[in-house]
Protein backbone atom coordinates (compact mmCIF):
# COMPACT_ATOMS: atom_id res chain seq x y z
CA UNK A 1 -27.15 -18.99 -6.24
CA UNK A 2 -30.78 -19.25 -7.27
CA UNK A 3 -33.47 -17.79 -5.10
CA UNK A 4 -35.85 -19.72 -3.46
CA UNK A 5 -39.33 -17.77 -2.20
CA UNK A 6 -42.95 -19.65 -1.25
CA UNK A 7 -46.14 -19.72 -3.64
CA UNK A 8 -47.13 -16.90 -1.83
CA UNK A 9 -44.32 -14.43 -1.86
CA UNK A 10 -44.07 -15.80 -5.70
CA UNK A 11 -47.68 -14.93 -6.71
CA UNK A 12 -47.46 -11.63 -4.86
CA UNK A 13 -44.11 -10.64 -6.23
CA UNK A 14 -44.46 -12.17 -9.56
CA UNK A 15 -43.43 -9.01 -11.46
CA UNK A 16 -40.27 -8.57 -9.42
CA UNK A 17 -39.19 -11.85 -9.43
CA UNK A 18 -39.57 -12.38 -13.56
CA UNK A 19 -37.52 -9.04 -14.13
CA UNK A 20 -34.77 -10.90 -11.84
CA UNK A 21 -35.08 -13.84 -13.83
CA UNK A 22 -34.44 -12.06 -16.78
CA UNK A 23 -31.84 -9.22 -15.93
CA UNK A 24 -29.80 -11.46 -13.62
CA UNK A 25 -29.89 -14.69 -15.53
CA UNK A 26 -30.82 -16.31 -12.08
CA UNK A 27 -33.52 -18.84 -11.80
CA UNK A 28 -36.00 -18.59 -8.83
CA UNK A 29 -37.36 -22.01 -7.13
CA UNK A 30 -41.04 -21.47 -5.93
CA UNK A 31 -41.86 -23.72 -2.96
CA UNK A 32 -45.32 -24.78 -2.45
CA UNK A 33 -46.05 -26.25 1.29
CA UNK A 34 -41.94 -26.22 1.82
CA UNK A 35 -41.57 -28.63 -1.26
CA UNK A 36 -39.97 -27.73 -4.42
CA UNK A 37 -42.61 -26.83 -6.98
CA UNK A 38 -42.13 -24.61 -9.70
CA UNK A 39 -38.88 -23.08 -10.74
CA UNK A 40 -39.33 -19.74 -13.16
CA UNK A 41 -36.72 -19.44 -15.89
CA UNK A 42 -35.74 -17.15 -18.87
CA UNK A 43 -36.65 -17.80 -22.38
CA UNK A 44 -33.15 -17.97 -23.08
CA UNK A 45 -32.43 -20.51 -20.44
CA UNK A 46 -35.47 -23.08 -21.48
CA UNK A 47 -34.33 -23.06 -24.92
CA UNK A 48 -31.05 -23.55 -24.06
CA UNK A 49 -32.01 -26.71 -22.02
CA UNK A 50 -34.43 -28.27 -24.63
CA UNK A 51 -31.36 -27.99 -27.16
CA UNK A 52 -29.53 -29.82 -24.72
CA UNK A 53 -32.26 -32.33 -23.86
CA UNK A 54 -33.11 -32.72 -27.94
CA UNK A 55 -28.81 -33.42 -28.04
CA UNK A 56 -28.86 -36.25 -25.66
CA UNK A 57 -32.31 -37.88 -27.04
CA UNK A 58 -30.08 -37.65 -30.75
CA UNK A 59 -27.08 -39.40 -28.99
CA UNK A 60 -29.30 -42.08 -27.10
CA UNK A 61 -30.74 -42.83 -30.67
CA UNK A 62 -27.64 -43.41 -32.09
CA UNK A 63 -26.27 -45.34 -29.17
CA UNK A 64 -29.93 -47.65 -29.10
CA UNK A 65 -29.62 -48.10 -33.25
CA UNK A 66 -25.97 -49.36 -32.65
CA UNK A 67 -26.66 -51.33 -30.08
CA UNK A 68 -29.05 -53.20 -31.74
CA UNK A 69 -27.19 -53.51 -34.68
CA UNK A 70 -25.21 -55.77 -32.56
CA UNK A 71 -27.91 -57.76 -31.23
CA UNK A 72 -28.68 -58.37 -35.17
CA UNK A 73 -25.10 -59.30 -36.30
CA UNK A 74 -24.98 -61.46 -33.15
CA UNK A 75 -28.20 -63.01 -33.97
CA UNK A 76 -26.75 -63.78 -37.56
CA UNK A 77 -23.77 -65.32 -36.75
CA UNK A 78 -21.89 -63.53 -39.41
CA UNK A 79 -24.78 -64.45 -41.91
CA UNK A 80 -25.01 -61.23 -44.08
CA UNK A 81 -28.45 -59.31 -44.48
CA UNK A 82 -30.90 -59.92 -46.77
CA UNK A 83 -30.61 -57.39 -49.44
CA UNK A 84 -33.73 -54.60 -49.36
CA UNK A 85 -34.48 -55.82 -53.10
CA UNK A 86 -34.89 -59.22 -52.08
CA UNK A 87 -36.98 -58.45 -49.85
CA UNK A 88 -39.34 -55.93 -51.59
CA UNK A 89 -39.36 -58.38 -54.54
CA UNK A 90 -40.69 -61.17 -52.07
CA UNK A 91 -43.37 -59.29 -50.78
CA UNK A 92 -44.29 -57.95 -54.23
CA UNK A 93 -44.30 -61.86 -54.74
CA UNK A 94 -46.32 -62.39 -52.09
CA UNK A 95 -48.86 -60.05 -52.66
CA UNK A 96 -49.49 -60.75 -56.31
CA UNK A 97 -49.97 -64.10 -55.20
CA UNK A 98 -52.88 -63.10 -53.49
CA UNK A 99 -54.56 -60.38 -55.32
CA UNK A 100 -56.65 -62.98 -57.62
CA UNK A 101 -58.26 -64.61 -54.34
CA UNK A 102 -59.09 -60.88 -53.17
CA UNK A 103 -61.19 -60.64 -56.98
């Protein structure tokens, strides 16, 4: 069960209270004006949740990137995709096609 104490107690006690953190594994919740405000965690347990959080940003990515890719296919109607050659070689086109009016 974490522990819960007020701005007060927590600035007072701050010593205690990180050595509790940190030997018991137990995060403390600091309360400012009887609102949640601050909650003091071990090293260990921050890095363990910004793994997690970088985890679930990698799986959203994949699920946005696939999801789109049916939004595309939809969009195509079974139309394949231009080949990345094709379309490099275009704008190559293109932009010779332009270079003598930049002279």
């Amino acid at each position: 069960m974490k522990r819960v104490v007020s701005a007060t107690e927590a600035r007072i006690r701050f010593g205690e209270l990180i050595r509790r953190v940190v030997e018991e594994g137990e995060p403390v919740l600091v309360e400012r004006g009887g609102k949640p405000y601050v909650v003091l965690l071990s090293v260990e347990e921050y890095e363990r949740l910004k793994a997690a959080q970088k985890k679930e940003t990698w799986r959203e990515t994949v699920k946005e990137i696939l999801r789109l890719g049916t939004r595309i296919k939809s969009r195509r109607k079974g139309e394949p995709l231009t080949p990345p050659e094709d379309i490099i070689r275009e704008l190559r086109e293109e932009r010779d096609a332009q270079l003598p009016r930049l002279r």
